[in-house]
Protein backbone atom coordinates (compact mmCIF):
# COMPACT_ATOMS: atom_id res chain seq x y z
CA UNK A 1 173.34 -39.49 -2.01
CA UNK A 2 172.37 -42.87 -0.64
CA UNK A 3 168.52 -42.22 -1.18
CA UNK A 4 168.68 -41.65 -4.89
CA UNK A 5 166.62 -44.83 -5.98
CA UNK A 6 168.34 -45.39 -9.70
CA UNK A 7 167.19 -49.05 -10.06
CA UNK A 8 164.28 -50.32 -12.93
CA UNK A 9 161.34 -51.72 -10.75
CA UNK A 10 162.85 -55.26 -11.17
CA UNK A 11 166.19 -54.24 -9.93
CA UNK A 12 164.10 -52.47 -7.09
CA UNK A 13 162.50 -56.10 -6.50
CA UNK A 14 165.09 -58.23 -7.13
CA UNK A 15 167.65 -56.03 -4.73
CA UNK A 16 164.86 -55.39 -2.09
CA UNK A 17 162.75 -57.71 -1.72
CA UNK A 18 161.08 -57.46 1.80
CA UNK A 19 160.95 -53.73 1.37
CA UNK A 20 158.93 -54.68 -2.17
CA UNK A 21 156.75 -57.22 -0.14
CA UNK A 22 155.86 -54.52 2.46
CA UNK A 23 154.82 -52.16 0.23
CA UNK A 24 152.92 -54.34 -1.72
CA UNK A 25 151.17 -55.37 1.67
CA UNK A 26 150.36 -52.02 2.34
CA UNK A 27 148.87 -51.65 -1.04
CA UNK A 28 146.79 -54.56 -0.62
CA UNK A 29 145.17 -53.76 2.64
CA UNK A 30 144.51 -50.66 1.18
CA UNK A 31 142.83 -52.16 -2.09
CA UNK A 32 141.12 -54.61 0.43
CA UNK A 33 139.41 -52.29 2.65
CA UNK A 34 138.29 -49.87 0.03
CA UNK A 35 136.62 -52.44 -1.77
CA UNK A 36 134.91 -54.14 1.58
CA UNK A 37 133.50 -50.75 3.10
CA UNK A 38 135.98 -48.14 2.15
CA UNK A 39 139.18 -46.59 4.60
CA UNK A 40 136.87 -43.90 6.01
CA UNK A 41 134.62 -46.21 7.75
CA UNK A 42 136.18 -47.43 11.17
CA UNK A 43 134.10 -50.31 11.51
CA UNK A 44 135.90 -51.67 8.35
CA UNK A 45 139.17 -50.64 9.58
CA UNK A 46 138.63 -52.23 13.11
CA UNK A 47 137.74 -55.16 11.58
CA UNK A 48 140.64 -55.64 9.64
CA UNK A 49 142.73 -54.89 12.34
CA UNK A 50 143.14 -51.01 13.47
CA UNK A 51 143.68 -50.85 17.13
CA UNK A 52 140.88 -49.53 18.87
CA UNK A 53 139.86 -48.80 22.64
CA UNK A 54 140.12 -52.61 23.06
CA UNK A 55 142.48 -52.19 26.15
CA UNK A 56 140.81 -50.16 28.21
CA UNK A 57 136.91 -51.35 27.31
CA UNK A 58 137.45 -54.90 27.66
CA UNK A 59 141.33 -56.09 27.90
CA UNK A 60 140.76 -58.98 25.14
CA UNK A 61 144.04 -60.77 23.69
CA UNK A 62 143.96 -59.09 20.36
CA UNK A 63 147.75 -58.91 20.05
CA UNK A 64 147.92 -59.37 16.45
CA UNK A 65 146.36 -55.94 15.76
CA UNK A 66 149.77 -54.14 16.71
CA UNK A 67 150.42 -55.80 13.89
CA UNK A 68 148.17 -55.79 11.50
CA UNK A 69 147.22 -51.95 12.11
CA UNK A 70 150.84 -51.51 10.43
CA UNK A 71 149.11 -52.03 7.22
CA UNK A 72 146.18 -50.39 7.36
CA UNK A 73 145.69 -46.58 6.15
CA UNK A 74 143.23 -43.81 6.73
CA UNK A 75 143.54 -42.38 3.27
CA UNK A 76 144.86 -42.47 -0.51
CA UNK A 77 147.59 -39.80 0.45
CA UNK A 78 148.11 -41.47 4.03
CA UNK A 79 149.02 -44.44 1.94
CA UNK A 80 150.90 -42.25 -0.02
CA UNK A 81 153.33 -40.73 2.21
CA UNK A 82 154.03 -43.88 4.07
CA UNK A 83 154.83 -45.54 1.03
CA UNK A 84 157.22 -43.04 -0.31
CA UNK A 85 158.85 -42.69 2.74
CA UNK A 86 159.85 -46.71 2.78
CA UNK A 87 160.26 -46.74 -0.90
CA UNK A 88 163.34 -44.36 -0.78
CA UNK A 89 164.83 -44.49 2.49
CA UNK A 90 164.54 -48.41 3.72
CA UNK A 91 166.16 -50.04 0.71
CA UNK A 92 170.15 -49.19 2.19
CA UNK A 93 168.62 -50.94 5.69
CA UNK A 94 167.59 -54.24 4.48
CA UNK A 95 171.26 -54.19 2.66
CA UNK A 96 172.86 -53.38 5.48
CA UNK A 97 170.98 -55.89 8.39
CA UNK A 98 170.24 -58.48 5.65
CA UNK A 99 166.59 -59.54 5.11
CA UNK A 100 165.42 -61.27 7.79
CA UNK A 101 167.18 -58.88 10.70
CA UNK A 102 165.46 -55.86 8.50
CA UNK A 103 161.87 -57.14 8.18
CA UNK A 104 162.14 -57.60 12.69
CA UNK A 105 163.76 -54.44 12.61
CA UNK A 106 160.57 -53.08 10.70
CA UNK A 107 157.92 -54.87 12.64
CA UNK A 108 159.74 -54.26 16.30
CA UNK A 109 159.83 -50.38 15.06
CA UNK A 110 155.90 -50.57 13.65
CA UNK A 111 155.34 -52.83 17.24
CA UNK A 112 157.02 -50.16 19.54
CA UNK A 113 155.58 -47.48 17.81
CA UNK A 114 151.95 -48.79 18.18
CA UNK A 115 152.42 -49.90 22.04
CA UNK A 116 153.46 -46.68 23.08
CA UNK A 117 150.48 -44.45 21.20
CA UNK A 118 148.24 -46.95 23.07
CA UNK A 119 149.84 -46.69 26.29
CA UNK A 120 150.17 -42.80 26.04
CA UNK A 121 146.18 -43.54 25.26
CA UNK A 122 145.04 -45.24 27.69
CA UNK A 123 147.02 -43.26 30.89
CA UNK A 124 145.36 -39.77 29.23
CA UNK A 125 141.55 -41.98 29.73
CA UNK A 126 140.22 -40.39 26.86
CA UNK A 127 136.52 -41.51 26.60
CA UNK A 128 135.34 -38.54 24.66
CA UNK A 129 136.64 -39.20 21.22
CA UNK A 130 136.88 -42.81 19.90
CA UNK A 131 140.47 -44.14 19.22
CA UNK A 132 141.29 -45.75 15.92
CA UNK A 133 145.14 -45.71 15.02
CA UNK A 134 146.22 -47.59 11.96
CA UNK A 135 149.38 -46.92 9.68
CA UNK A 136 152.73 -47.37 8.78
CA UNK A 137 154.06 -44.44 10.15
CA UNK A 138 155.46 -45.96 13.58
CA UNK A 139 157.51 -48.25 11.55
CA UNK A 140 158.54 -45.79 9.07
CA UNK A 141 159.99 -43.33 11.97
CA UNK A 142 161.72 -46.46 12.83
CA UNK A 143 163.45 -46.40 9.37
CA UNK A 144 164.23 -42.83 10.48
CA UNK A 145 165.46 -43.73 13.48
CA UNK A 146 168.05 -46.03 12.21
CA UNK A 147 169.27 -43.35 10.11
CA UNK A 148 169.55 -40.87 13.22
CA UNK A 149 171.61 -43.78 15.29
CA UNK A 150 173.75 -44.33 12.32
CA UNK A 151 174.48 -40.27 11.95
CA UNK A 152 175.48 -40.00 15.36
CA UNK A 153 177.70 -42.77 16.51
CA UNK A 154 178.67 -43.84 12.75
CA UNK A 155 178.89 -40.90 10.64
CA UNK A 156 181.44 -42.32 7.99
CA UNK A 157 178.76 -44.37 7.02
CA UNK A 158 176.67 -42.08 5.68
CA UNK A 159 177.89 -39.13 3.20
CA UNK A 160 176.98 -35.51 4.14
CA UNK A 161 174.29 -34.95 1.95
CA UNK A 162 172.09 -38.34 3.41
CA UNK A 163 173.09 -36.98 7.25
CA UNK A 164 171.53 -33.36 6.47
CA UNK A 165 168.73 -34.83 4.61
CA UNK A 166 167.64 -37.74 7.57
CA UNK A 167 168.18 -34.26 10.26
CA UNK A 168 165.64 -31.99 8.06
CA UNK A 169 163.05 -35.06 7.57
CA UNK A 170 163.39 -35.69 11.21
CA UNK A 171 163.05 -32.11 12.21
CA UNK A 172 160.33 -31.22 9.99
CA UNK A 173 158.41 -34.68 10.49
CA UNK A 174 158.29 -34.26 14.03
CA UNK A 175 157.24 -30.31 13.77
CA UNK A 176 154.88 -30.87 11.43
CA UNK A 177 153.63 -33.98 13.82
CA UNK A 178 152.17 -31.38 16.71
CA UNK A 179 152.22 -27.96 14.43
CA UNK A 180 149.44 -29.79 11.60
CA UNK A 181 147.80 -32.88 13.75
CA UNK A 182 146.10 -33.53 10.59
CA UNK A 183 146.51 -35.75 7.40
CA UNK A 184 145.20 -37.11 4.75
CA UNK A 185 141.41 -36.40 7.35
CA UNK A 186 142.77 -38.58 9.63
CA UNK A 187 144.73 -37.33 13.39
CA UNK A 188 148.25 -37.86 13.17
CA UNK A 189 149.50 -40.45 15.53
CA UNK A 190 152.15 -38.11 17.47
CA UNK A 191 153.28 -41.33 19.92
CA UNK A 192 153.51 -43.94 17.02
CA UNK A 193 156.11 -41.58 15.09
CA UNK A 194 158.03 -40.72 18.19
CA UNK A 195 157.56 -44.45 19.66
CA UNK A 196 158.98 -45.88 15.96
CA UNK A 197 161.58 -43.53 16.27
CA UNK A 198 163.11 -44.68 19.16
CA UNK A 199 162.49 -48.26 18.87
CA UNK A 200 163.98 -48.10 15.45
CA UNK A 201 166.78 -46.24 17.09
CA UNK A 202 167.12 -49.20 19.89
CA UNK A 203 166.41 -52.33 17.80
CA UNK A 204 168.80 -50.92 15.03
CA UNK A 205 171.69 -50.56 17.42
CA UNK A 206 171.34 -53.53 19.25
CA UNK A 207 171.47 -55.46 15.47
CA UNK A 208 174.23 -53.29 14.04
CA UNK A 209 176.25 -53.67 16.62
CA UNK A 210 175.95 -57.48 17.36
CA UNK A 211 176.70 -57.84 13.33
CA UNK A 212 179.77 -55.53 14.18
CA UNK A 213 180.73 -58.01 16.62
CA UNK A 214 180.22 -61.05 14.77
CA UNK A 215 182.21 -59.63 12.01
């Protein structure tokens, strides 16, 4: 089973180390916030760099927060899943694109992810109920997403139990996405998982293949 972590934490470190730095990061923020105002306060989270209704109110050139809103979480157990999620399953990606390919890999996924919710946003116009959307979910579906390219054009790679395992995470994750809009108190970002999975899909193919080719 490829996602059977067996490595001491310093292995884990030593053998992964952008994966390690990311979740660290995402611990962090999440230290950060709570301590300057607390997750559930979206004036905190804003500032700190959730994405907000900044496109259609006022159009200003905060780029960085499709970034930065990567990081940020709604939640102890929002925190939690994300980090779980890239704890087990990223570590075979970064060994496979090397570090530097993985950690654009991550960010385009988290970036793609994040562009489309607020896209999707903006053409609904929904001016009833402010928009906040923060988390690493976008880039996690991207990790997902990877593993879903990889199962169906390059099945040897993987062994039988990993394929069934990335189709019933997929499969439930995006079920569970529109059947229980709700975790951890805060509204599931439906786009950002299914805009990270296909940019993950995209940005790992175009990378596998142009190592495939260089090889």
């Amino acid at each position: 089973m490829l996602f059977l972590r067996y490595e001491s934490f310093g292995e884990y470190v030593k053998r992964y180390p952008i994966t390690s730095l990311l979740l660290l990061a995402n611990v962090l923020m999440f230290v950060l916030v709570m301590i300057d105002g607390g997750v559930g306060n979206g004036f905190t989270l804003v500032e700190y760099g959730a994405l907000y209704d900044f496109l259609m109110e006022n159009g200003r050139g905060d780029w960085w927060r499709y970034f930065a809103a990567m990081f940020l979480h709604f939640s102890f157990s929002h925190l939690l899943f994300n980090c779980f999620a890239l704890f087990v399953f990223a570590p075979p990606l970064e060994n496979i694109l090397g570090k530097w390919a993985y950690l654009i890999f991550y960010l385009g996924s988290g970036l793609v992810g994040n562009l489309i919710s607020e896209l999707v946003h903006v053409m609904e116009g929904n001016d009833v109920e402010p928009y906040i959307s923060a988390g690493a979910s976008g880039a996690v579906y991207g990790v997902y997403g990877a593993f879903l390219f990889m199962t169906l054009f390059y099945r040897h790679l993987l062994d039988e139990a990993s394929r069934k395992m990335v189709q019933t995470i997929l499969i439930i994750g995006i079920i569970y996405s529109f059947v229980s809009p709700y975790i951890g108190g805060a509204h599931i970002g439906v786009f950002a998982h299914l805009g990270g999975l296909l940019g993950g899909f995209l940005i790992f193919g175009a990378f596998f293949r142009r190592e495939r080719l260089q090889r």
